[in-house]
Protein backbone atom coordinates (compact mmCIF):
# COMPACT_ATOMS: atom_id res chain seq x y z
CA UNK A 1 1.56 1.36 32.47
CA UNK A 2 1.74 -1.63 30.80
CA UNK A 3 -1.89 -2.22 30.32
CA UNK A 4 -2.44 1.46 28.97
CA UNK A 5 0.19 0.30 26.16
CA UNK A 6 -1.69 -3.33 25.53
CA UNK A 7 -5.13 -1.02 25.43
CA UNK A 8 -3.51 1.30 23.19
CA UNK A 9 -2.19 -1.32 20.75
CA UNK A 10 -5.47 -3.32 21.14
CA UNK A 11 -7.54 0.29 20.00
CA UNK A 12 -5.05 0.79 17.20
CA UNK A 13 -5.29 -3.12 15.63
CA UNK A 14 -9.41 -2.50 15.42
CA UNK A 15 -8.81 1.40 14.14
CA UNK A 16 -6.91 -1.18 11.02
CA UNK A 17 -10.65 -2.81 10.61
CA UNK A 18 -11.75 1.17 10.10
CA UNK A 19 -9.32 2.41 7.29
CA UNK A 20 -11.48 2.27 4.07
CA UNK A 21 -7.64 1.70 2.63
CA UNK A 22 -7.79 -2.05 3.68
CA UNK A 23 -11.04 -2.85 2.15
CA UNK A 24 -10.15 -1.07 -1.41
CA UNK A 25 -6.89 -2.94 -1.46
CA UNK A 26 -8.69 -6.31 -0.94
CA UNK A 27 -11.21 -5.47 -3.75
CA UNK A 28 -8.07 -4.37 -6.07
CA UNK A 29 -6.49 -8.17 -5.22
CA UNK A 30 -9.61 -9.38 -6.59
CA UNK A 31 -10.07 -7.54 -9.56
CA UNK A 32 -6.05 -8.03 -10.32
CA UNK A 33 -7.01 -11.79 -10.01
CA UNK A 34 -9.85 -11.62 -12.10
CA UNK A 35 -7.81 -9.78 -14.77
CA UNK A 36 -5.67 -11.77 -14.45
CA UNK A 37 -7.70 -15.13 -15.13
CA UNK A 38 -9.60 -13.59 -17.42
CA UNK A 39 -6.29 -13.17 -19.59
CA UNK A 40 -5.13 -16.85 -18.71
CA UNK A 41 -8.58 -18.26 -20.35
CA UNK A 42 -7.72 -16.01 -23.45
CA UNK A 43 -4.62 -16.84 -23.54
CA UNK A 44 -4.57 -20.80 -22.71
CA UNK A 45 -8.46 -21.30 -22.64
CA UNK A 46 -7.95 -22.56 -18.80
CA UNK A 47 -7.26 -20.56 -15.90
CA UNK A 48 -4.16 -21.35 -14.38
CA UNK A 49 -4.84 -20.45 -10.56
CA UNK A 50 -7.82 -19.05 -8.96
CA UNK A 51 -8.53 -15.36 -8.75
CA UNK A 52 -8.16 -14.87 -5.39
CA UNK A 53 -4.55 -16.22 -5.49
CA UNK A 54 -3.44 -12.35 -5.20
CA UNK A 55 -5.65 -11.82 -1.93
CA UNK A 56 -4.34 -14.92 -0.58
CA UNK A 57 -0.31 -14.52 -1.04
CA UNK A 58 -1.37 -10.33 0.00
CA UNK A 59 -3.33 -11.18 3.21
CA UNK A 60 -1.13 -13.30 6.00
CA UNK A 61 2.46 -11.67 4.48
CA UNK A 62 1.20 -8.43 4.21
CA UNK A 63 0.14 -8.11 7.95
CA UNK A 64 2.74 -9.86 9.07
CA UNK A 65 5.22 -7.19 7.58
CA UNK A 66 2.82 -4.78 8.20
CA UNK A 67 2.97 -6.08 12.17
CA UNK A 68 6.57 -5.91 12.20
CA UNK A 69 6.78 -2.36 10.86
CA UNK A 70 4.54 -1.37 13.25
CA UNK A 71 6.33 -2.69 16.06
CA UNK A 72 9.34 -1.00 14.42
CA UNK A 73 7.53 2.54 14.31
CA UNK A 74 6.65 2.36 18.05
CA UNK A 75 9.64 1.47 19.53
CA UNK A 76 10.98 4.21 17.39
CA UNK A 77 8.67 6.61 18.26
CA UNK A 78 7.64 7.84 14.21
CA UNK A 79 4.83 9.37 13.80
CA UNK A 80 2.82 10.45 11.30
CA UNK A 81 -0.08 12.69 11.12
CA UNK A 82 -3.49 12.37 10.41
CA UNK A 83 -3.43 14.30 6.98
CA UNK A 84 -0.16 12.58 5.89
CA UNK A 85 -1.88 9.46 6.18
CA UNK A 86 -4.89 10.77 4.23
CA UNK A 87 -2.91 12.22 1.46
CA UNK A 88 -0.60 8.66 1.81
CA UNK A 89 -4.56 7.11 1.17
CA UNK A 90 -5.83 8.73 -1.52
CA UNK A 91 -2.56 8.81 -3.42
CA UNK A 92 -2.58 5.38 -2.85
CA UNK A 93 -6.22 4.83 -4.05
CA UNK A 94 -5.33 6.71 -7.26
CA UNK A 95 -2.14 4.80 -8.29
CA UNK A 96 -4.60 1.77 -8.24
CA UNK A 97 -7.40 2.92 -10.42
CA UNK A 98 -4.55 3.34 -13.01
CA UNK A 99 -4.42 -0.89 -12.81
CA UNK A 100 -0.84 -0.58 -13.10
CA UNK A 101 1.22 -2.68 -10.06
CA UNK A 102 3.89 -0.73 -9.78
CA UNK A 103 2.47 2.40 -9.26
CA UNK A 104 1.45 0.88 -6.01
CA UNK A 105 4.65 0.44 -4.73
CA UNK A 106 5.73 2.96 -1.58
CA UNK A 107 8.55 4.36 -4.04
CA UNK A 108 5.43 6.49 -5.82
CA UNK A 109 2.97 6.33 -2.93
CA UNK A 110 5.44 7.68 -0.64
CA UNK A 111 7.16 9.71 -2.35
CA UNK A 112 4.17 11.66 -4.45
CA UNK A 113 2.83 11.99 -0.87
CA UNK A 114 6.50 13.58 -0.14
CA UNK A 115 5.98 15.97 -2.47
CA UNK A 116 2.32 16.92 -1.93
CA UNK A 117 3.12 17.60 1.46
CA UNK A 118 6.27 19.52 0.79
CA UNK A 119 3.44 21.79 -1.62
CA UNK A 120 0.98 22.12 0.54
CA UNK A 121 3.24 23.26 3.14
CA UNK A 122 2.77 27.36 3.76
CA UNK A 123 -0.11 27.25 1.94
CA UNK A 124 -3.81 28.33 2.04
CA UNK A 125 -5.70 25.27 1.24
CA UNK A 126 -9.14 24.64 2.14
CA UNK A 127 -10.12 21.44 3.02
CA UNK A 128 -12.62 21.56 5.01
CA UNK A 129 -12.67 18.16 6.47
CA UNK A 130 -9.18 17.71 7.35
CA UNK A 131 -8.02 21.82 7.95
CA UNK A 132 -6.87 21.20 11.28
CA UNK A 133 -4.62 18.31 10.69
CA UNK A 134 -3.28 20.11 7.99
CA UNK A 135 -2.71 22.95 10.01
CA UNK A 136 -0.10 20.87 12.22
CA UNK A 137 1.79 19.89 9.79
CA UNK A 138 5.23 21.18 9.78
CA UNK A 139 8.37 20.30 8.51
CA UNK A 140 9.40 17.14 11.24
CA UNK A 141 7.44 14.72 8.89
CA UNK A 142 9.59 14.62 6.36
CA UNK A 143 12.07 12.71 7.76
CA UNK A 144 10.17 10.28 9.01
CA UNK A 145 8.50 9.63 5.56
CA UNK A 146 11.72 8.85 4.23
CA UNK A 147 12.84 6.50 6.89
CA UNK A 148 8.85 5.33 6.65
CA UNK A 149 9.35 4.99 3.01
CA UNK A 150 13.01 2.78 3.56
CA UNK A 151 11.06 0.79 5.91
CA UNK A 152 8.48 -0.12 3.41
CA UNK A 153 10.84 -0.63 0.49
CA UNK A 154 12.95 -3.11 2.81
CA UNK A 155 9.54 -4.87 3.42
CA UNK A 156 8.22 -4.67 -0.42
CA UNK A 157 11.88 -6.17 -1.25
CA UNK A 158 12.05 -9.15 1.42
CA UNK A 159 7.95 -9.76 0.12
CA UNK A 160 9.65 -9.90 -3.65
CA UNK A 161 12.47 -12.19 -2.45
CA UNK A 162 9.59 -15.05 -0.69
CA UNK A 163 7.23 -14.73 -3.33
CA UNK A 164 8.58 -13.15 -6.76
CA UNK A 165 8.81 -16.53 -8.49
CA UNK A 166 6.18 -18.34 -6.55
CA UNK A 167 3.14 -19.24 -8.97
CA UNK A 168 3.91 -17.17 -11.89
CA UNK A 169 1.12 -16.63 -14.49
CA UNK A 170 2.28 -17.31 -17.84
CA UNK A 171 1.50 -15.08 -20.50
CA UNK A 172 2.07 -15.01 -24.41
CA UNK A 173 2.83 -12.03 -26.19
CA UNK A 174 2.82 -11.38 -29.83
CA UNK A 175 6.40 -12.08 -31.70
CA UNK A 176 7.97 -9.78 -34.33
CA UNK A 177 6.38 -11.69 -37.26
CA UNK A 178 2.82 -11.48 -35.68
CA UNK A 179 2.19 -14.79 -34.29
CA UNK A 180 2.30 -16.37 -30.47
């Protein structure tokens, strides 16, 4: 019993390596950090901190929290399916590519996904590559992307707390009279 759990845990921790999700949020650290220097030299002809500063505060928190949540999920038993996740994905994907940070937070990831689901549910969509997870979709995930979506928020607002005024990048902005 025990070792079908520790096989099952060890098969989900190396389906993590797998999710394209991972990779694209690493890249969108970087480019964040290279923005961000790239701004710093404008502003202060220096860089302030190095570009992967983002990737490196991101990385070790993030799966840590990330661990804990999903030791939370288990022992509750939540569950979410297949296409949830892959609508959860590319909703997340596309709140990047508009370079803003907040958009990236699970309040709009989570709850756009809410919604999307909550449309496409009843309805005649053809996707060909993910029609039968959407077929078993019903209306049991909803709840648990709202208690999904408190979990996160908790986790997004204890990562603000132990790192929201750790190495803050300065930035000048332009006064009423039209000089820094």
């Amino acid at each position: 019993m025990t070792t079908d759990w520790l096989i099952a845990c060890l098969i989900g921790l190396g389906k993590l390596f797998l999710h394209p999700l991972l990779y694209v949020s690493i890249a969108y650290c970087l480019f964040i950090g290279y923005l961000r220097v790239k701004r710093e030299r404008h502003d202060f002809n220096t860089k302030i901190y190095s570009f992967s500063m983002e990737l490196r505060s991101m990385l070790p928190q993030g799966l840590i929290w990330g661990m804990i949540l999903s030791l939370l999920t288990l022992a509750t038993g939540l569950a979410i399916p297949l296409a949830a996740l892959s609508i959860m994905a590319v909703v997340t994907v596309l709140s990047m590519l508009s370079m803003k940070k907040r958009f990236v937070s699970p309040v709009y990831t989570m709850g756009l996904t809410f919604f999307i689901l909550f449309f496409l549910y009843d309805r005649d969509v053809e996707l060909t590559l993910f029609q039968d997870a959407f077929n078993q979709l019903d209306r049991s995930i909803y709840p648990t992307l709202v208690i999904l979506m408190g979990l996160l928020l908790i986790a997004e607002g204890f990562l603000i707390v132990a790192n929201g005024s750790k190495k803050v990048s300065p930035q000048l902005e332009v006064s009423k009279r039209g000089s820094r």
